[in-house]
Every structure is written in C-alpha cells, then in structure tokens.
N, C-alpha and C. Protein backbone atom coordinates (compact mmCIF):
# COMPACT_ATOMS: atom_id res chain seq x y z
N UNK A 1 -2.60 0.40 4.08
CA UNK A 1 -1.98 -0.64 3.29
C UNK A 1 -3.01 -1.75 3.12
N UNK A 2 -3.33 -1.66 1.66
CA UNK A 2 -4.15 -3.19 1.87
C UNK A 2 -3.48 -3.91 1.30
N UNK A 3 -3.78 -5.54 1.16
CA UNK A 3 -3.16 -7.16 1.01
C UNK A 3 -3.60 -7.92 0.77
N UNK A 4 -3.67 -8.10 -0.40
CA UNK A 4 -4.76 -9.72 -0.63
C UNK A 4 -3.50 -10.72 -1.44
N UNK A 5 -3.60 -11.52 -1.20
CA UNK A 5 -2.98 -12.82 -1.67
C UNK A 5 -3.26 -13.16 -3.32
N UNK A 6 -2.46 -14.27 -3.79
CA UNK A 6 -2.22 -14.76 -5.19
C UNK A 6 -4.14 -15.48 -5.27
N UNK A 7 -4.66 -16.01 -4.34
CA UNK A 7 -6.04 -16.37 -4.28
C UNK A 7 -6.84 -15.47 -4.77
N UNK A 8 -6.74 -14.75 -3.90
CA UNK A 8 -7.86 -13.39 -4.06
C UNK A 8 -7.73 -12.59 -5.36
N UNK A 9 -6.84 -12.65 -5.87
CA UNK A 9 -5.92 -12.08 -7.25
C UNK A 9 -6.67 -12.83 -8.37
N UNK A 10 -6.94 -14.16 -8.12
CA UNK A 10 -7.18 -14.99 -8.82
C UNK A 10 -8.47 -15.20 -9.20
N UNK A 11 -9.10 -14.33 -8.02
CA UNK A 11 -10.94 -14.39 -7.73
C UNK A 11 -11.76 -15.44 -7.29
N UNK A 12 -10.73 -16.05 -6.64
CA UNK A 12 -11.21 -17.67 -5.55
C UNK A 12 -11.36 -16.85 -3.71
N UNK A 13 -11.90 -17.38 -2.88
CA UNK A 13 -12.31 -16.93 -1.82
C UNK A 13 -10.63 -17.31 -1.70
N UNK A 14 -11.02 -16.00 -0.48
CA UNK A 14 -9.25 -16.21 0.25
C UNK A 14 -9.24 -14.93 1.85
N UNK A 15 -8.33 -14.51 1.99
CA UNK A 15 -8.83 -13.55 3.08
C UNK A 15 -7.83 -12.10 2.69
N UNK A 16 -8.08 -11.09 2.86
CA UNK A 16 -7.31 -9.41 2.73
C UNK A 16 -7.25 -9.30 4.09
N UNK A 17 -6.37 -8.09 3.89
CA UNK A 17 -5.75 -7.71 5.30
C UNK A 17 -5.90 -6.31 5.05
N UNK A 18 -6.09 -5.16 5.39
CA UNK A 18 -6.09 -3.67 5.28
C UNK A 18 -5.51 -3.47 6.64
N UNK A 19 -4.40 -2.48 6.67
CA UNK A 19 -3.60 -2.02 7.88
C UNK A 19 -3.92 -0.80 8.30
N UNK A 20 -4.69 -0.25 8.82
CA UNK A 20 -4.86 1.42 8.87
C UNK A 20 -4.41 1.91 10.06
N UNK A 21 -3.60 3.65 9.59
CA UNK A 21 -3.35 3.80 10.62
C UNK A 21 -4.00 4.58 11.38
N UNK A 22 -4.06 5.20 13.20
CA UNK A 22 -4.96 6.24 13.39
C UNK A 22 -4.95 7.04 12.22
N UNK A 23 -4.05 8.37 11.90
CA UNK A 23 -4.17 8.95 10.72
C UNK A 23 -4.82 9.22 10.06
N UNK A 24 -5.22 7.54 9.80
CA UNK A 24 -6.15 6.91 7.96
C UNK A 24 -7.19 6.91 8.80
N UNK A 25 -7.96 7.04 9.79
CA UNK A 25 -9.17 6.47 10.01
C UNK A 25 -10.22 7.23 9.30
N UNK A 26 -9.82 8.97 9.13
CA UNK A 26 -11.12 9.35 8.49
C UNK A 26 -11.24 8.73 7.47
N UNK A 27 -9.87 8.22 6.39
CA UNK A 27 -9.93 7.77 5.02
C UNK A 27 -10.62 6.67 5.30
N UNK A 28 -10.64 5.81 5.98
CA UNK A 28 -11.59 4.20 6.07
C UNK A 28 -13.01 4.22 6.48
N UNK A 29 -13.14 5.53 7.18
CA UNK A 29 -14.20 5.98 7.67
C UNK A 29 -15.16 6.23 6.14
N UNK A 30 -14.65 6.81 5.18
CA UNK A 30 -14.98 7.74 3.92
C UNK A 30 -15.18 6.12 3.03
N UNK A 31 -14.50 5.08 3.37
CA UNK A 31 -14.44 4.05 2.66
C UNK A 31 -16.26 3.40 3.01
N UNK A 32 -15.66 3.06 4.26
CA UNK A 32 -17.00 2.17 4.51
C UNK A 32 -18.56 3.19 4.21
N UNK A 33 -17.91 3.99 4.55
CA UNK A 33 -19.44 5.24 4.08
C UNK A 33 -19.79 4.63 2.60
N UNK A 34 -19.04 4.43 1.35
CA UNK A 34 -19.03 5.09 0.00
C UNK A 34 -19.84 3.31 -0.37
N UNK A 35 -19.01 2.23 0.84
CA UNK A 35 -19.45 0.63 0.40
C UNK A 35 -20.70 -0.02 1.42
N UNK A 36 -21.40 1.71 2.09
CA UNK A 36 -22.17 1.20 2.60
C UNK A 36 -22.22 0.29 3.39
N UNK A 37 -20.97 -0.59 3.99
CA UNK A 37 -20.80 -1.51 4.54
C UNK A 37 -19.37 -1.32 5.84
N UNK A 38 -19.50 -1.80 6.88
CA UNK A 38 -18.94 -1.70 7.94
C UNK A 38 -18.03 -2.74 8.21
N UNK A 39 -15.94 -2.47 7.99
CA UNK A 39 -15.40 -3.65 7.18
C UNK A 39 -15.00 -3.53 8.90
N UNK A 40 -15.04 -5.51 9.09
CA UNK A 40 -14.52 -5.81 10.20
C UNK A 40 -13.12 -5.49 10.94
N UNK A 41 -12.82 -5.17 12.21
CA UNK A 41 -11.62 -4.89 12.86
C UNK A 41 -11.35 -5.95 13.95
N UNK A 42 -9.84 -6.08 13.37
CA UNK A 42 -9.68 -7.66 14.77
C UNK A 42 -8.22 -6.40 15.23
N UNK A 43 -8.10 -6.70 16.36
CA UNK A 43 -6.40 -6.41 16.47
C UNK A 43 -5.70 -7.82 16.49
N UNK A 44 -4.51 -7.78 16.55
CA UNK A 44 -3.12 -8.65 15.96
C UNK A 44 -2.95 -8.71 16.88
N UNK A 45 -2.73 -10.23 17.84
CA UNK A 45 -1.99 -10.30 19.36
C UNK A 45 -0.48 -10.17 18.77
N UNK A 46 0.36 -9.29 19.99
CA UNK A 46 1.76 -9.47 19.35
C UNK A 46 2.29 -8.50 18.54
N UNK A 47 1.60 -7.72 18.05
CA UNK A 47 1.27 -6.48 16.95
C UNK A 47 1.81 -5.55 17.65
N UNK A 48 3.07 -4.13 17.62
CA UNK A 48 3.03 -3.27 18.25
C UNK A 48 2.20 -2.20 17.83
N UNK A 49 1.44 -1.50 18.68
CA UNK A 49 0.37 -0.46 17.90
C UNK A 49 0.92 0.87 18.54
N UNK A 50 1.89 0.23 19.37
CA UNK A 50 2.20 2.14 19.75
C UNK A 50 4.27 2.47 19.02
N UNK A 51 4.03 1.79 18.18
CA UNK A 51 5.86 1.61 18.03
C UNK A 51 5.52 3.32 17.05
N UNK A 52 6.43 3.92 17.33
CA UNK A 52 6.94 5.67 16.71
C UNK A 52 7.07 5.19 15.13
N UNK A 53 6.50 6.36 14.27
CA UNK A 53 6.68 5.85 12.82
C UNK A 53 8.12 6.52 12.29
N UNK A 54 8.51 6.13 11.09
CA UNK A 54 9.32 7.00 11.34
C UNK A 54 9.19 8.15 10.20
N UNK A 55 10.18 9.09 10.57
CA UNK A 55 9.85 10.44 9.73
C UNK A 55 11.17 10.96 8.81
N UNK A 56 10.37 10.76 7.67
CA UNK A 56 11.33 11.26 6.95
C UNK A 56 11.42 12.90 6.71
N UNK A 57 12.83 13.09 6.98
CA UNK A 57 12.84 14.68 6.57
C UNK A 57 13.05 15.04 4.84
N UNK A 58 13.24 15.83 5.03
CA UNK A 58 12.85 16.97 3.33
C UNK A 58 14.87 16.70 3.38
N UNK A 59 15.68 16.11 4.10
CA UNK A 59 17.06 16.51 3.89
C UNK A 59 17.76 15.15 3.45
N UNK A 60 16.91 14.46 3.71
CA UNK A 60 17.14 12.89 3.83
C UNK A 60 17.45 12.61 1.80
N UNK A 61 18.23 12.33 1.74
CA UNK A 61 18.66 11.77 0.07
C UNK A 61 17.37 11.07 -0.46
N UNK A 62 16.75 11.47 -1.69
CA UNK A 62 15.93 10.57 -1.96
C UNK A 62 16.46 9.80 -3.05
N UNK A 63 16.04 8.28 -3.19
CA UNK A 63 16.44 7.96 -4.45
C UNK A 63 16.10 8.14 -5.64
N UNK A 64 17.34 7.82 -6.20
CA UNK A 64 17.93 8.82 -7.63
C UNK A 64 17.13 7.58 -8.83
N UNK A 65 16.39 8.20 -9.71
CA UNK A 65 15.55 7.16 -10.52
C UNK A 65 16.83 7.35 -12.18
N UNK A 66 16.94 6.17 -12.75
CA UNK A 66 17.46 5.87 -13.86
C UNK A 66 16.51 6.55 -15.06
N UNK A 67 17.24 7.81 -16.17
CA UNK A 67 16.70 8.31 -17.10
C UNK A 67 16.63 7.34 -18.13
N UNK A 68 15.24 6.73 -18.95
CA UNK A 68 15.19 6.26 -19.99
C UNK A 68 15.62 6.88 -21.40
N UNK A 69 16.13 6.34 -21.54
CA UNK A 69 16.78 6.75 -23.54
C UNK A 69 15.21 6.22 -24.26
N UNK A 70 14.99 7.56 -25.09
CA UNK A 70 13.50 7.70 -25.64
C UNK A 70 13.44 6.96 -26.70
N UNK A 71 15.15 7.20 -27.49
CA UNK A 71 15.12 6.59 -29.17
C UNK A 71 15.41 5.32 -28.96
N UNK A 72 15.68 4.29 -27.72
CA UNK A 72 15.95 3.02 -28.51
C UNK A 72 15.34 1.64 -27.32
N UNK A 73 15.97 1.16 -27.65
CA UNK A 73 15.21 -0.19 -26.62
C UNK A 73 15.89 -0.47 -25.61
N UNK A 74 15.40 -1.61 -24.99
CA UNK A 74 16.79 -1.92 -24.24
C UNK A 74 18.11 -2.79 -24.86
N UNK A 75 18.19 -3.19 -26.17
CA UNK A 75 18.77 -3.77 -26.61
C UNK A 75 19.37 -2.89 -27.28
N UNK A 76 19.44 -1.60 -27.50
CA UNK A 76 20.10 -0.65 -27.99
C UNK A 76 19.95 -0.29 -29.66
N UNK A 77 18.75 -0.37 -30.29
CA UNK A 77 18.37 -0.62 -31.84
C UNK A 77 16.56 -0.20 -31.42
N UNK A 78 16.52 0.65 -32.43
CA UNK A 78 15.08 1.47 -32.28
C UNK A 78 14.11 0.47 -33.32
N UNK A 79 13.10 0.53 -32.64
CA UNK A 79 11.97 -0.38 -33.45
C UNK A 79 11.32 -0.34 -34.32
C-alpha cells in the first residue's frame, strides 16, 4: 500500500508512507532494484506487525457491481 498526501499530489515536498507486507518483500525488493535506490525502513511504535490477516474465502459473497445502461445518461436522454 503506498500513501502520499494532498502535498505530494500537488508536487510540493511532503512525506509517503509505503506499507509492505512480508509477502511483498520480493515485490519492494524488485522495486528498489529497478530505482536503483534503497527506500528507507522505520518501524511504527505501537504498530501490530504480527496481527493474522484476514482471509477471504472463494464462498464469501462478493459485491454485486451496478450494470450501466449503454444508450443513455444518467439523466435518462442519450446525447
């Protein structure tokens, strides 16, 4: 998960946050390789790093997405 703020968005100095998990490390690993550069690691006092993730099963309901109508707008009159 990365995070940068309305600053950084903006292209004014500000600070990002990237969350990785074990998991991701080869992926960050593959990162810093590609930027040549070695992105700093702090841990979070207070942070749980061993809390269970959770798992979604294949049975679990997924949500149901709303079908768009192709011929008209949302105002109901085609353009």
């Amino acid at each position: 998960v990365h995070r940068i703020g309305r600053t950084g968005r903006a292209q004014r100095e500000g600070d990002a946050a990237t969350i990785v998990a074990p998991d991701e490390q080869a992926k960050l690993d593959a990162i810093e390789k590609f930027i040549d550069m070695q992105i700093p690691q702090l841990k979070l006092e207070g942070f749980n790093y061993f809390h269970e993730p959770i798992i979604r099963t294949s049975t679990a309901e997924k949500p149901r997405r709303r079908k768009r109508n192709s011929g008209s707008s949302r105002f109901g009159r085609r353009r």
